[in-house]
C-alpha atoms as a PDB file:
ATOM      1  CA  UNK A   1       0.000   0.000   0.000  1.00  0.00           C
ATOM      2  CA  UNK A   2       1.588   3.810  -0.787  1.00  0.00           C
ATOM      3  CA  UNK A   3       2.071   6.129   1.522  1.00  0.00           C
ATOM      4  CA  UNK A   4      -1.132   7.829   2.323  1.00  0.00           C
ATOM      5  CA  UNK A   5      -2.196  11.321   4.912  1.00  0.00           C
ATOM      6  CA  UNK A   6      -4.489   9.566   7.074  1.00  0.00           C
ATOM      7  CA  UNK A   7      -6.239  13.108   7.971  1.00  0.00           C
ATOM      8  CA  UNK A   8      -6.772  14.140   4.667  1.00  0.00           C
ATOM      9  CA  UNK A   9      -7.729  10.141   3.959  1.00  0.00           C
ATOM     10  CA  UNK A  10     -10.572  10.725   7.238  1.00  0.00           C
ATOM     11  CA  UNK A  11     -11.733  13.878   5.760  1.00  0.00           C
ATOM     12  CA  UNK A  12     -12.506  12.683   2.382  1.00  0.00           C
ATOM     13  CA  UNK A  13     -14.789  10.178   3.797  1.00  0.00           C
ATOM     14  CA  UNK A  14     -16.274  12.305   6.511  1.00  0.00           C
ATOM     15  CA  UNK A  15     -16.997  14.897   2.845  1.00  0.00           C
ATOM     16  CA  UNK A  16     -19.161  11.709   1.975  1.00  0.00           C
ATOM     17  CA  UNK A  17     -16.335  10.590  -0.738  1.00  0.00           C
ATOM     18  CA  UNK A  18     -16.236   7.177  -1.968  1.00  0.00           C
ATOM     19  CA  UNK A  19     -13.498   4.883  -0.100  1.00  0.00           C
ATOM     20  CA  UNK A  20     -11.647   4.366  -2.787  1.00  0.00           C
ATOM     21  CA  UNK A  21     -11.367   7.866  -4.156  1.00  0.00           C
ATOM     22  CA  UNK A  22     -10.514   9.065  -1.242  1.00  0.00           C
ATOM     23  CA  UNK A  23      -7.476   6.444  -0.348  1.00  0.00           C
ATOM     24  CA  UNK A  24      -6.237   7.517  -4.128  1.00  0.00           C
ATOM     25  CA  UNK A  25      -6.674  11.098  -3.827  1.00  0.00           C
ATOM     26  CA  UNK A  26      -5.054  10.990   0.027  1.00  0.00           C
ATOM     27  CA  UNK A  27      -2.121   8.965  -1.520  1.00  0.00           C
ATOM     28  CA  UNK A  28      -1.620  11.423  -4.591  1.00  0.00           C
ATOM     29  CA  UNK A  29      -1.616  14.063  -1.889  1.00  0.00           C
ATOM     30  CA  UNK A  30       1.231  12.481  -0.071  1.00  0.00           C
ATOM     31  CA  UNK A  31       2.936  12.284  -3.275  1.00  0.00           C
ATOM     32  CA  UNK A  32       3.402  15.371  -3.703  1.00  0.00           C
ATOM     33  CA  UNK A  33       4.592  15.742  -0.597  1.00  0.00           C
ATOM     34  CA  UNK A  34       7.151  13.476  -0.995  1.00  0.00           C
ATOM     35  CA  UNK A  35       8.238  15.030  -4.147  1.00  0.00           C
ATOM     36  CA  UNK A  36       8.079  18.805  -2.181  1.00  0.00           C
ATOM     37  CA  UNK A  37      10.788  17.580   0.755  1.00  0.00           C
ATOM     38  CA  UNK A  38      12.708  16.001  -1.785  1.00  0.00           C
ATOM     39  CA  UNK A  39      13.354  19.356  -3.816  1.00  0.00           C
ATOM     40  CA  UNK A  40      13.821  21.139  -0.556  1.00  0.00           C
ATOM     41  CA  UNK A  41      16.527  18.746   0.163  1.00  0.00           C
ATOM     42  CA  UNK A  42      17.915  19.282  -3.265  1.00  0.00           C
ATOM     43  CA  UNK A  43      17.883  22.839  -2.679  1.00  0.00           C
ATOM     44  CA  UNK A  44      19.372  22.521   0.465  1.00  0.00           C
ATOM     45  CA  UNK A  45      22.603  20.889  -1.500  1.00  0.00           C
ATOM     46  CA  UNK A  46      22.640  23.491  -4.073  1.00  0.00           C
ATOM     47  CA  UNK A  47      23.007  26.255  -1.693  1.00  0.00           C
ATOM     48  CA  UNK A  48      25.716  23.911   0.036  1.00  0.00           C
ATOM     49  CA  UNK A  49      27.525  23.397  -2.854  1.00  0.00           C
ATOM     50  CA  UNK A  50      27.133  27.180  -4.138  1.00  0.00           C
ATOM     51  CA  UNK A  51      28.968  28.408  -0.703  1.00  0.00           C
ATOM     52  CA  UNK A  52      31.621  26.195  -1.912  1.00  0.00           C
ATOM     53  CA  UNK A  53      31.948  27.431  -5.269  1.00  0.00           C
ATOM     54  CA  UNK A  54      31.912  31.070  -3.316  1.00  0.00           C
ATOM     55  CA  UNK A  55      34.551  30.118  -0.970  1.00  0.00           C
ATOM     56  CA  UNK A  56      36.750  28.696  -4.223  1.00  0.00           C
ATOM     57  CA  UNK A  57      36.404  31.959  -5.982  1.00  0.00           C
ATOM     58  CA  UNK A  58      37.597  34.013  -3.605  1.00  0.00           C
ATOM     59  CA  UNK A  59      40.548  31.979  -2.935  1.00  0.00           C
ATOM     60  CA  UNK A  60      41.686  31.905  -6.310  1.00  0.00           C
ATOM     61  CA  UNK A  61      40.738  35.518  -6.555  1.00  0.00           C
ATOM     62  CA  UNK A  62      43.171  36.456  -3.814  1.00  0.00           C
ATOM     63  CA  UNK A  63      45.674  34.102  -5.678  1.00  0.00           C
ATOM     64  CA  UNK A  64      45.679  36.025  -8.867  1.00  0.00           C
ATOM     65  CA  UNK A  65      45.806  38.986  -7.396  1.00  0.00           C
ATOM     66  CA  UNK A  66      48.762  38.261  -5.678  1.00  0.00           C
ATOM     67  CA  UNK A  67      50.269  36.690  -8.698  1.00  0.00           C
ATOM     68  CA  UNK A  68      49.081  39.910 -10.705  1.00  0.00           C
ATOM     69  CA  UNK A  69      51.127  41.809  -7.735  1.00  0.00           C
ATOM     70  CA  UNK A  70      54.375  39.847  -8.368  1.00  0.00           C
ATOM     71  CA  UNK A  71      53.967  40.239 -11.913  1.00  0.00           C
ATOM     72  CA  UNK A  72      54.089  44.119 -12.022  1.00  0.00           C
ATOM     73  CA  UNK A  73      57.022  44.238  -9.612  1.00  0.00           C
ATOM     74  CA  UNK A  74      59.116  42.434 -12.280  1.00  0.00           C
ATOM     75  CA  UNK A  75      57.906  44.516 -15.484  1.00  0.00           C
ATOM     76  CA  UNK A  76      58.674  47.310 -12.910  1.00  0.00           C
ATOM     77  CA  UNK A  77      62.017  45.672 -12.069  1.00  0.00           C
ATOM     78  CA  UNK A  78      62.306  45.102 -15.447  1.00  0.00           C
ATOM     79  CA  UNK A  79      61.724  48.803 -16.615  1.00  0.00           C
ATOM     80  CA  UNK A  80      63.922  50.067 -14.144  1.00  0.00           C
ATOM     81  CA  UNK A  81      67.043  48.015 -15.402  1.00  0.00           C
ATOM     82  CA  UNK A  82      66.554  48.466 -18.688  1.00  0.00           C
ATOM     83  CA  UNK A  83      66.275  52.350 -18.288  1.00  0.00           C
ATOM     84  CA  UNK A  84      70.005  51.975 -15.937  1.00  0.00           C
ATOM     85  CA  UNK A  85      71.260  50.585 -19.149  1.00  0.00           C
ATOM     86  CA  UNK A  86      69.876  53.251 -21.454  1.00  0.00           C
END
């Protein structure tokens, strides 16, 4: 037997539905349901897995600009030799 809400199940019948509409309609309910907690959870991963991709970015940002940092010391070293030897 799937999973059925037993209080939506009661009230169906107490409404005067038939039994058996009211088992399938409580157990399409409860469906859904499922299918609602499972995209929460999914959700729940994305933003997980989004702080990650956050966190990642701004390491490597602070990487390149470090390497960016070193790199125009050089060209400055660079500059500064070349114009001794001019």
């Amino acid at each position: 037997m799937a999973l059925m809400l037993s209080k939506t199940y009661d009230a169906l019948l107490a409404a005067g539905a038939p039994e058996d509409k009211a088992r399938d309609a409580a157990e399409e309910i409860a469906a859904y349901e499922n299918r609602l907690t499972r995209i929460e959870t999914d959700i729940a991963l994305i933003k997980a897995e989004i702080g990650e991709i956050r966190n990642t970015m701004a390491t490597k940002t602070w990487v390149l600009s470090a390497m960016l940092a070193q790199t125009f010391a050089i060209l400055g070293g660079v500059a500064g030799l070349l114009k001794l030897l001019h």
